[in-house]
C-alpha atoms as a PDB file:
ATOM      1  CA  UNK A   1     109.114 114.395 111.102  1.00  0.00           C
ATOM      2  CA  UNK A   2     109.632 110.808 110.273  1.00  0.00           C
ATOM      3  CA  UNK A   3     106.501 108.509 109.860  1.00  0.00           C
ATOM      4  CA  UNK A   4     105.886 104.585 110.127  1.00  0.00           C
ATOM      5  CA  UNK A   5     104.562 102.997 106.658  1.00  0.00           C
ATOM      6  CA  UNK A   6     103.992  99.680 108.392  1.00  0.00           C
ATOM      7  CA  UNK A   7     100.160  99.221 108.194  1.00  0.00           C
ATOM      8  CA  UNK A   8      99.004 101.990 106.133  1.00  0.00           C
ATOM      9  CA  UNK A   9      98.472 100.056 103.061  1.00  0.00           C
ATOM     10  CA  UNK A  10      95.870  98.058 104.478  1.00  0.00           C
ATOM     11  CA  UNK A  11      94.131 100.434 107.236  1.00  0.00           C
ATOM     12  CA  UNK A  12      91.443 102.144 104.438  1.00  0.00           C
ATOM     13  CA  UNK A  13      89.551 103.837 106.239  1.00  0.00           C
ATOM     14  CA  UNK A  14      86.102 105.621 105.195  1.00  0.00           C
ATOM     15  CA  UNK A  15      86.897 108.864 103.410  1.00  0.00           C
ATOM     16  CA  UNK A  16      83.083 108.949 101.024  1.00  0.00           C
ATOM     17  CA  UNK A  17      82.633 108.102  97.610  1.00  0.00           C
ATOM     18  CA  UNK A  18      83.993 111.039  94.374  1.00  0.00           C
ATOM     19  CA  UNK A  19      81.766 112.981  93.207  1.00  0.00           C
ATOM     20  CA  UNK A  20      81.330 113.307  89.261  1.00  0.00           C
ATOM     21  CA  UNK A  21      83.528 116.315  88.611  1.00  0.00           C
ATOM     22  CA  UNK A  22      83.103 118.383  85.140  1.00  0.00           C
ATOM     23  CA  UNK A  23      86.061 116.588  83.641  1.00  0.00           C
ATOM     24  CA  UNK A  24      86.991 119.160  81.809  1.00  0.00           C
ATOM     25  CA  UNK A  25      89.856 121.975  81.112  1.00  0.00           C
ATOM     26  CA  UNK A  26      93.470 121.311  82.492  1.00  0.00           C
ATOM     27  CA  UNK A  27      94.545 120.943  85.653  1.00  0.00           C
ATOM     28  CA  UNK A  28      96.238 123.650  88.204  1.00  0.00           C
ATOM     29  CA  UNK A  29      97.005 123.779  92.127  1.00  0.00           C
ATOM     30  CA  UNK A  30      93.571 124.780  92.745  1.00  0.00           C
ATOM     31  CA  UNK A  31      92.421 121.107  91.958  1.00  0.00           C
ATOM     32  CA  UNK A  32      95.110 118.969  94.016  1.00  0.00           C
ATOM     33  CA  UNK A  33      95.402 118.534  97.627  1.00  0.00           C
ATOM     34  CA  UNK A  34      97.312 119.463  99.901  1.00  0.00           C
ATOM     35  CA  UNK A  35     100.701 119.309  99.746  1.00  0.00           C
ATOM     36  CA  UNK A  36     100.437 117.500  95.865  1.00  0.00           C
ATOM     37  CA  UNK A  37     101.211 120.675  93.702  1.00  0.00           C
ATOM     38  CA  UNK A  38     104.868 120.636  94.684  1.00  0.00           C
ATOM     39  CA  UNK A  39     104.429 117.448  92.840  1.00  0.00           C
ATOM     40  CA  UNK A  40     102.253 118.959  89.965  1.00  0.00           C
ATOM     41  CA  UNK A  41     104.906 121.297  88.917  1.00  0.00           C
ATOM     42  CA  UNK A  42     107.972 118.702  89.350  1.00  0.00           C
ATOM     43  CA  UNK A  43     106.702 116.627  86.444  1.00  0.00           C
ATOM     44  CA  UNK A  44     106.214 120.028  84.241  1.00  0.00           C
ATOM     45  CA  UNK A  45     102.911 121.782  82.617  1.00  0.00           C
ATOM     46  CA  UNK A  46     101.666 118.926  80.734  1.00  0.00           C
ATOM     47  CA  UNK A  47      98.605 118.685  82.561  1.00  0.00           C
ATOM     48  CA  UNK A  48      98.248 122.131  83.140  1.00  0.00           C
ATOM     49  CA  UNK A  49      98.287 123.731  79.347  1.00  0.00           C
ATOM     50  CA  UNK A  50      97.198 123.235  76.222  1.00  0.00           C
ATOM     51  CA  UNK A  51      99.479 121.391  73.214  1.00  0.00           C
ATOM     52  CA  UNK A  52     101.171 119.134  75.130  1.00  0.00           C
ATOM     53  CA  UNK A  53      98.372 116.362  75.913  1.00  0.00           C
ATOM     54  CA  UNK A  54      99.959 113.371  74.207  1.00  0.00           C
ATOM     55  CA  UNK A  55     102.445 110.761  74.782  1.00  0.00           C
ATOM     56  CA  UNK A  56     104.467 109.059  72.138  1.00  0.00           C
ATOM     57  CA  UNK A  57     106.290 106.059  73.739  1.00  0.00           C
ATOM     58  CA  UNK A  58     108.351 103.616  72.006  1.00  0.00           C
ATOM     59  CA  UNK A  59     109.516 100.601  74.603  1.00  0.00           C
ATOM     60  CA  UNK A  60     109.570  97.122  75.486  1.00  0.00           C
ATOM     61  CA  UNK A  61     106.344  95.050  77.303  1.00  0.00           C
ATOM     62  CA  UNK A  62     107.131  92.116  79.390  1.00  0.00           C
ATOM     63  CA  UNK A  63     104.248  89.732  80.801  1.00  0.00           C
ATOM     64  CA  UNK A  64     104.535  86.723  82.904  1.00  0.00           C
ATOM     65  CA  UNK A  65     105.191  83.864  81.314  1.00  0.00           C
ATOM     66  CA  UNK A  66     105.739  85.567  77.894  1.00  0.00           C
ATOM     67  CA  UNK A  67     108.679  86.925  75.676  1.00  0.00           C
ATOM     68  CA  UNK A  68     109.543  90.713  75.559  1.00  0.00           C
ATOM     69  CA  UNK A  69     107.832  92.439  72.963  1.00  0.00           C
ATOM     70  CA  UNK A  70     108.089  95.741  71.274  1.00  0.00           C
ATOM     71  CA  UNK A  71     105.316  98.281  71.361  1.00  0.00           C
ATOM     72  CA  UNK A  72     104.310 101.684  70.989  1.00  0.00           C
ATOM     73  CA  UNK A  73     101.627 103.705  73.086  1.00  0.00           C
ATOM     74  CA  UNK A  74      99.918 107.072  72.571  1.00  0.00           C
ATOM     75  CA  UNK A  75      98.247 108.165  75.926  1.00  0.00           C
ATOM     76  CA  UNK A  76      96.235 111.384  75.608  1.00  0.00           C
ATOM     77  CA  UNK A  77      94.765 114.002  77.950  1.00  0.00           C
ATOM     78  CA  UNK A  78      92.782 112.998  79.783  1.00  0.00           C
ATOM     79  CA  UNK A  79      93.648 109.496  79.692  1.00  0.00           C
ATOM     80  CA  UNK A  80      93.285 107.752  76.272  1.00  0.00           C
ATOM     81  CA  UNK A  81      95.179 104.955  75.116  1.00  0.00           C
ATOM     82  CA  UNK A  82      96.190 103.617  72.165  1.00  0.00           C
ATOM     83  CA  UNK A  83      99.013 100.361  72.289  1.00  0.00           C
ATOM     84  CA  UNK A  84     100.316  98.624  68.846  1.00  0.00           C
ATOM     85  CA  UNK A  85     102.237  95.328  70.034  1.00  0.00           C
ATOM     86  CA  UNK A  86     104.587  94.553  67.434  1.00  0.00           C
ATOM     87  CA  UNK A  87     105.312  91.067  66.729  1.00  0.00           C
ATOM     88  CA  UNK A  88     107.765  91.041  64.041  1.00  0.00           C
ATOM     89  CA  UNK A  89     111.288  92.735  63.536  1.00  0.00           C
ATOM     90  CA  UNK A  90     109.028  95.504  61.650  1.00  0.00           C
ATOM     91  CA  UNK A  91     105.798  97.062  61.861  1.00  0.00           C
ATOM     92  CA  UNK A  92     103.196  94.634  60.608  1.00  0.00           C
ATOM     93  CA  UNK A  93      99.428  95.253  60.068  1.00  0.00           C
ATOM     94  CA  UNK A  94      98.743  91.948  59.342  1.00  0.00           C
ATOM     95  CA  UNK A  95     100.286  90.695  62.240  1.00  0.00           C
ATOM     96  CA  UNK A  96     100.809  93.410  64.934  1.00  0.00           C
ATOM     97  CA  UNK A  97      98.218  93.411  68.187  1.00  0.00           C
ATOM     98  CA  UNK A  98      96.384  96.848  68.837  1.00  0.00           C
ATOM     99  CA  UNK A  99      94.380  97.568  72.247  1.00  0.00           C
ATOM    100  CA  UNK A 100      92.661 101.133  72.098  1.00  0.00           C
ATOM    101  CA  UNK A 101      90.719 102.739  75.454  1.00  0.00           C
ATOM    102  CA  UNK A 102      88.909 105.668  74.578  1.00  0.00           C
ATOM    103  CA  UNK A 103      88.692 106.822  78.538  1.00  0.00           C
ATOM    104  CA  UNK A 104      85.002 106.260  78.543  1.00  0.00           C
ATOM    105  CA  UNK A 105      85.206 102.706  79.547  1.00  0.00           C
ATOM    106  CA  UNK A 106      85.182 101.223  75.973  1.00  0.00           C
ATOM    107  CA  UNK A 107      88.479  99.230  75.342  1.00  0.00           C
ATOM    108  CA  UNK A 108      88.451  97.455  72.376  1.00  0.00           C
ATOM    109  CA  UNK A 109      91.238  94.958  70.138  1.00  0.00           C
ATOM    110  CA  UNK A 110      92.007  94.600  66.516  1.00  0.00           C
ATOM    111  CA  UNK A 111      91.862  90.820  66.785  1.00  0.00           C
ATOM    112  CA  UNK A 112      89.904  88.966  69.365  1.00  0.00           C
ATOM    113  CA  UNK A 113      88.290  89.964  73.059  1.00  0.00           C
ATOM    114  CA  UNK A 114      90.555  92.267  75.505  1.00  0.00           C
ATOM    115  CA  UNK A 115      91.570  89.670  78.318  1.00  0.00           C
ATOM    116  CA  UNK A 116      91.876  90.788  81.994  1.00  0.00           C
ATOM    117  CA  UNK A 117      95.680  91.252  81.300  1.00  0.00           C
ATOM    118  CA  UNK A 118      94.813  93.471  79.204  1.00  0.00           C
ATOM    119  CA  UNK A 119      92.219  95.642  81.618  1.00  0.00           C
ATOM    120  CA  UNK A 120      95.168  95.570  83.909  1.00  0.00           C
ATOM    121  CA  UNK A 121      97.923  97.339  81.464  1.00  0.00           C
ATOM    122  CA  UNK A 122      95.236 100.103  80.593  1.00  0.00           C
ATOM    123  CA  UNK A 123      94.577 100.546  84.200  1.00  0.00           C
ATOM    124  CA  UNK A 124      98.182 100.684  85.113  1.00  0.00           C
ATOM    125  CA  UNK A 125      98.714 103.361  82.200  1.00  0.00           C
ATOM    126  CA  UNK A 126      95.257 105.186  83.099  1.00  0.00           C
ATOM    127  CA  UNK A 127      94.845 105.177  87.179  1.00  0.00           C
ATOM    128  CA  UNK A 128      98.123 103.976  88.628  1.00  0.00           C
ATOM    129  CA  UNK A 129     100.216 106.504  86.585  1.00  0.00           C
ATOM    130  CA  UNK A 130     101.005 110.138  88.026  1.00  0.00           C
ATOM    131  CA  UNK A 131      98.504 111.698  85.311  1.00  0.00           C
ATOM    132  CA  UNK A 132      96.338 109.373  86.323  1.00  0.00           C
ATOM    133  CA  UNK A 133      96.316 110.827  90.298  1.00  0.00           C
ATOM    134  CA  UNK A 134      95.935 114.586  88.908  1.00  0.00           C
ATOM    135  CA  UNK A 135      93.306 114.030  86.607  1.00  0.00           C
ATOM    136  CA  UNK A 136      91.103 111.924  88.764  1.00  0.00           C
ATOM    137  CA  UNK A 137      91.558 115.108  91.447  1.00  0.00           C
ATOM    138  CA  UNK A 138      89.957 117.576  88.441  1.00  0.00           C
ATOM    139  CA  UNK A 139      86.959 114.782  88.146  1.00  0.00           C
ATOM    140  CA  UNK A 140      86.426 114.931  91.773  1.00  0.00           C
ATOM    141  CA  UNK A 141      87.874 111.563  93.180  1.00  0.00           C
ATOM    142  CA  UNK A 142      87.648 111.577  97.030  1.00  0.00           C
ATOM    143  CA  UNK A 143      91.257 112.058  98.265  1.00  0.00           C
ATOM    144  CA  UNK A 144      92.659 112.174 101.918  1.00  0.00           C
ATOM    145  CA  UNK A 145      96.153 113.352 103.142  1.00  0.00           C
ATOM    146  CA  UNK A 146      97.469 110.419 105.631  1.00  0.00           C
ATOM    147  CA  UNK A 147     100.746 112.345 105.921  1.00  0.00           C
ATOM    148  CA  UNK A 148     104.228 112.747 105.210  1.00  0.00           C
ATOM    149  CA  UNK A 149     108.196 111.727 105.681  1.00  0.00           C
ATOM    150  CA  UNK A 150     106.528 108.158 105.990  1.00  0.00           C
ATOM    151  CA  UNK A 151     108.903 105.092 105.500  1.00  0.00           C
ATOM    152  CA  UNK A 152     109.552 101.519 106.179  1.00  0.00           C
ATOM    153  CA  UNK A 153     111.666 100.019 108.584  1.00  0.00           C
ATOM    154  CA  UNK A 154     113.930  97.005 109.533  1.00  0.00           C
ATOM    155  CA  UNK A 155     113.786  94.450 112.159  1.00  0.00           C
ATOM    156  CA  UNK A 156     115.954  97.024 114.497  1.00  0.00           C
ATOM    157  CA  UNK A 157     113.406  99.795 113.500  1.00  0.00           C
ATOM    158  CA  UNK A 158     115.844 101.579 111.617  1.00  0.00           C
ATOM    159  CA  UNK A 159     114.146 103.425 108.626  1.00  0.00           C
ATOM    160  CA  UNK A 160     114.735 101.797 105.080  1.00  0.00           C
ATOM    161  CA  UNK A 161     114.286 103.446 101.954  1.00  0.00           C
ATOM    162  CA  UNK A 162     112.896 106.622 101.054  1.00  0.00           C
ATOM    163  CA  UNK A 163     110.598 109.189 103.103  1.00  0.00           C
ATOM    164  CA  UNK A 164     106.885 109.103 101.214  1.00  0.00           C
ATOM    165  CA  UNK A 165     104.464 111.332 100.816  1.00  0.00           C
ATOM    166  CA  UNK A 166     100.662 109.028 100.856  1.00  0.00           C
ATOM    167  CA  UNK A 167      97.379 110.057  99.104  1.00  0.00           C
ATOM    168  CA  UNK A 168      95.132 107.615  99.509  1.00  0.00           C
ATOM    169  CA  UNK A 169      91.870 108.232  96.916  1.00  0.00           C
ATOM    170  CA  UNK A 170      88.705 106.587  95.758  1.00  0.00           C
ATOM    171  CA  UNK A 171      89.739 106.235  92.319  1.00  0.00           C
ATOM    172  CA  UNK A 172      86.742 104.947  89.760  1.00  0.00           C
ATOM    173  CA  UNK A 173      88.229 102.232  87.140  1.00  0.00           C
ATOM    174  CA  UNK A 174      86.336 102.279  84.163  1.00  0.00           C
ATOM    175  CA  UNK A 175      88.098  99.600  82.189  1.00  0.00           C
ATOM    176  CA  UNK A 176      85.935  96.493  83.442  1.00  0.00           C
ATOM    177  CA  UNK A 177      82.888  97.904  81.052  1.00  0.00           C
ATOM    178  CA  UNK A 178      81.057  99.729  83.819  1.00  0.00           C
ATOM    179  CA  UNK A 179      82.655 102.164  86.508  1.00  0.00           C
ATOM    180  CA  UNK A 180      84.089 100.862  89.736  1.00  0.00           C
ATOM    181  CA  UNK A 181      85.152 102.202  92.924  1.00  0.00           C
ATOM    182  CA  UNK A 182      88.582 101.202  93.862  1.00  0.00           C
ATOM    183  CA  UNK A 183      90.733 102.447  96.717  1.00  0.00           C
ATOM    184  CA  UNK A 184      94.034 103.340  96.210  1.00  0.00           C
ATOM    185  CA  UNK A 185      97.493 104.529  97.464  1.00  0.00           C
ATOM    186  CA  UNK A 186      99.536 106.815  95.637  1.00  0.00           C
ATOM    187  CA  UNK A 187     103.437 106.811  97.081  1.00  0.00           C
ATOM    188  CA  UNK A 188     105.301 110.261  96.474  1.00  0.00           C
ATOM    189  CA  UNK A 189     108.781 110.567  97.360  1.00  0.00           C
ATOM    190  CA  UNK A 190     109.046 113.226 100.218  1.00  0.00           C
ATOM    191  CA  UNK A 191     112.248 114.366  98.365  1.00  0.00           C
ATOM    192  CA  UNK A 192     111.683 114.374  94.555  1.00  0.00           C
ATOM    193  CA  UNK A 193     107.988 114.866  95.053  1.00  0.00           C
ATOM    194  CA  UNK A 194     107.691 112.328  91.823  1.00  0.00           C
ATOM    195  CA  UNK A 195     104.850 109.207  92.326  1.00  0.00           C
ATOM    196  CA  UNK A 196     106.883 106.218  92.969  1.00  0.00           C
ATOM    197  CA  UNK A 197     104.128 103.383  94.109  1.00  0.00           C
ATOM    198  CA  UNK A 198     100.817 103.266  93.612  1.00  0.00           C
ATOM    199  CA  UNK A 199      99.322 100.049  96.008  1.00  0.00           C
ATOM    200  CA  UNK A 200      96.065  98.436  96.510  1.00  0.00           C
ATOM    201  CA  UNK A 201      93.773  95.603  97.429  1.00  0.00           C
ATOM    202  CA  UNK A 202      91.172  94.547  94.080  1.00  0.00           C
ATOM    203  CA  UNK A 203      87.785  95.754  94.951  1.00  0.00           C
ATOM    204  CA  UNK A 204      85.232  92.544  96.144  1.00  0.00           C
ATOM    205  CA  UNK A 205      83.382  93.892  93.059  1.00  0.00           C
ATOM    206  CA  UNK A 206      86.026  92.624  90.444  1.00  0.00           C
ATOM    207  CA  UNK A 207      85.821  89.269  91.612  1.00  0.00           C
ATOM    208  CA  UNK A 208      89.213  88.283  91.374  1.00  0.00           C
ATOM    209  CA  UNK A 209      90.045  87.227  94.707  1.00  0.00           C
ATOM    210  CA  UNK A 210      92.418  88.694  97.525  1.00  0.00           C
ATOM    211  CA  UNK A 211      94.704  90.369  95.108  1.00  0.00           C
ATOM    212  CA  UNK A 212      97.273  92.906  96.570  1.00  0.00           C
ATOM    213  CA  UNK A 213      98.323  94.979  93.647  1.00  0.00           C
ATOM    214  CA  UNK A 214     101.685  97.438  93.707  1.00  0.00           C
ATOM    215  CA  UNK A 215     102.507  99.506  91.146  1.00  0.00           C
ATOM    216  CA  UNK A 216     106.210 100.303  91.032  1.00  0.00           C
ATOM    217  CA  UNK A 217     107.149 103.646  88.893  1.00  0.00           C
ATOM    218  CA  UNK A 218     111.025 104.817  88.518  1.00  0.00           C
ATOM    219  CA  UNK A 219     113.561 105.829  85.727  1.00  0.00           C
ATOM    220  CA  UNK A 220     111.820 109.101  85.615  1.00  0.00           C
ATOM    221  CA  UNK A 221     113.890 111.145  83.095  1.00  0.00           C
ATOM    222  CA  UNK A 222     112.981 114.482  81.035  1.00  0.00           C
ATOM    223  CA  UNK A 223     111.930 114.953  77.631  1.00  0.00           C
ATOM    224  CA  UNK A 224     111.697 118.770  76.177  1.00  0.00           C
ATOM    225  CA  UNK A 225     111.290 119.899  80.260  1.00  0.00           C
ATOM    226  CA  UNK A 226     108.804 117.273  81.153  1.00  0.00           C
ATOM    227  CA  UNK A 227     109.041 114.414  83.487  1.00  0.00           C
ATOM    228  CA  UNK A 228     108.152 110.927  81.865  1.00  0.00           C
ATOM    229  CA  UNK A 229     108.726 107.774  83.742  1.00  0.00           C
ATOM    230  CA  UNK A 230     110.938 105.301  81.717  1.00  0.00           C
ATOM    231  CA  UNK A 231     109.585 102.208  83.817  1.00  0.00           C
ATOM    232  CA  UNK A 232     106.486 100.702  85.122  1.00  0.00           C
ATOM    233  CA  UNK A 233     105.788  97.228  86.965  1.00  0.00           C
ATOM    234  CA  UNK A 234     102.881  95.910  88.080  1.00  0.00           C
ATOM    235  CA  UNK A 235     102.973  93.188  91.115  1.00  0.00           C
ATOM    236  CA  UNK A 236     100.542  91.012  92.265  1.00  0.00           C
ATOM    237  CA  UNK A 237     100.663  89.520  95.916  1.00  0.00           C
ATOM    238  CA  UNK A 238     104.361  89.827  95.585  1.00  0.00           C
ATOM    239  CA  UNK A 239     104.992  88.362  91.751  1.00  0.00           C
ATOM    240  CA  UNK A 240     105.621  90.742  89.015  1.00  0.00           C
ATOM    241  CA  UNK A 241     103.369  90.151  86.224  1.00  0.00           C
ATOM    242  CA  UNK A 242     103.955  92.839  84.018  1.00  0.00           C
ATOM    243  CA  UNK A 243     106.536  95.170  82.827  1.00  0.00           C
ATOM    244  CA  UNK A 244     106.758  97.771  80.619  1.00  0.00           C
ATOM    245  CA  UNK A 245     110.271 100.103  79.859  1.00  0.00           C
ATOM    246  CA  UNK A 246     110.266 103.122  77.648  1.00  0.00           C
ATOM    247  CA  UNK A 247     113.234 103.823  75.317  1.00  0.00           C
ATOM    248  CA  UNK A 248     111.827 106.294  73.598  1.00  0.00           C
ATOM    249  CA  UNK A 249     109.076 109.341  74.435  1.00  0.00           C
ATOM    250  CA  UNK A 250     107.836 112.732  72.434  1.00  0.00           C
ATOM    251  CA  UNK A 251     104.959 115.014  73.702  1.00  0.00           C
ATOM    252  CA  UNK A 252     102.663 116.947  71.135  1.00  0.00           C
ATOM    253  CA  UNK A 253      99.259 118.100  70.861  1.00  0.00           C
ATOM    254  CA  UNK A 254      96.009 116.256  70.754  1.00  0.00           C
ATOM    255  CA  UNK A 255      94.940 115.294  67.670  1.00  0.00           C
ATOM    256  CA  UNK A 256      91.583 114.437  65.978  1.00  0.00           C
ATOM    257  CA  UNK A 257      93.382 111.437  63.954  1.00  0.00           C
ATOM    258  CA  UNK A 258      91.586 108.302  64.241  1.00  0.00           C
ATOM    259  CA  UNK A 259      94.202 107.122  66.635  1.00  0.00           C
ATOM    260  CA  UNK A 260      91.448 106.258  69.429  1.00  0.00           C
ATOM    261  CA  UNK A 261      88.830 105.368  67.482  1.00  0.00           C
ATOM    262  CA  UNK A 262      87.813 101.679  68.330  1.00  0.00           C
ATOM    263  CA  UNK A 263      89.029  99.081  66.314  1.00  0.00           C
END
């Protein structure tokens, strides 16, 4: 059964506030709702075993208004971050930009004060990401069904696009320096049950006026049987004002390295 999209995006609805889950161990079918663990197995068992909590990912970052630039970014489980921003041909300490999130709300860089840019990539690789969804159902994030086979359509009504499958879920942001809730659509295609749009409005709290944010994820491809998306853009009322691509990607264990700790 076909559903109309038109609307939902906006229509929030009161669903509660999350409750502060254990945060702990992996995640498995018993923690997602319904209908979401045909999409926990599609992307593989990253989430869902141990050695394979970290992301190696070698691409290109794109902001608005700025040239393309070459980074790397470890993501651990359950949602660190570490991005070097190269700035030369080579690898350069000396030069080279480094952001690091260590998941509990702390986000830190080498060289001067993170901007809100920069709140926004970590949130885009933290919350709006597919790990992001699964993880905040382990910590307890309120989450509703609204349905599924939704989709948009034309002027003549005729259905445009993909089917979806929508989650819509009181995430909590912790990148601003204190914990915020912030509602939030998460976009599943009905087919390939992989997350391809994750849309919302910025909380009053965040004070950054009437934002509409959309999250666009595709490329998805597979490295050693997991499902890694090779492209993420963030949109703001329509404009794109951020884009990363992935060229390269390797999965190992997490590691007590120094990687995360705060510069």
């Amino acid at each position: 059964m076909k559903r109309t999209v038109v609307g939902v995006a906006i229509a929030w609805g009161l669903i509660g506030l999350p409750w502060p889950g254990a945060g702990q161990g992996y995640v498995g079918p018993q923690h997602v709702p319904f209908g979401a663990a045909r999409a926990l197995k599609q992307m593989g068992d990253r989430l869902e075993v141990m050695g394979k909590e970290r992301l190696d990912l070698v691409g290109v970052l794109t902001r608005v208004g700025q040239s393309p630039v070459g980074v790397r970014i470890l993501w651990e489980y359950p949602g660190k971050v570490r991005l070097e921003k190269r700035l030369g041909a080579e690898p350069d300490p000396n030069k080279d930009e480094l952001l690091v999130y260590d998941r509990a709300g702390n986000l830190r860089k080498k060289r001067g004060t993170a901007s809100l840019a920069d709140e926004d990539l970590v949130e885009m690789l933290v919350n709006d990401s597919v790990e992001g969804f699964f993880i905040g159902q382990l910590e307890g994030f309120a989450t509703r069904f609204l349905g599924s086979r939704y989709h948009r359509v034309d002027a003549e009504g005729n259905a445009v696009g993909p089917d979806y499958d929508i989650y819509e879920v009181i995430n909590e942001v912790r990148v601003a320096g204190r914990p915020l809730r912030q509602r939030k659509l998460y976009y599943f295609n009905s087919d390939t049950a992989l997350l391809e749009r994750v849309r919302y409005r910025l909380s009053p709290e965040r004070v950054r006026g009437e934002v509409e944010v959309s999250v666009e994820v595709s490329d998805w491809g597979e490295v050693y049987g997991q499902l890694i998306p090779g492209k993420m853009v963030r949109y703001e009322n329509g404009v794109e004002v951020v884009r990363l691509e992935i060229r390269e990607a390797g999965i190992a264990g997490a590691a007590e390295d120094g990687s995360f700790s705060l510069p």
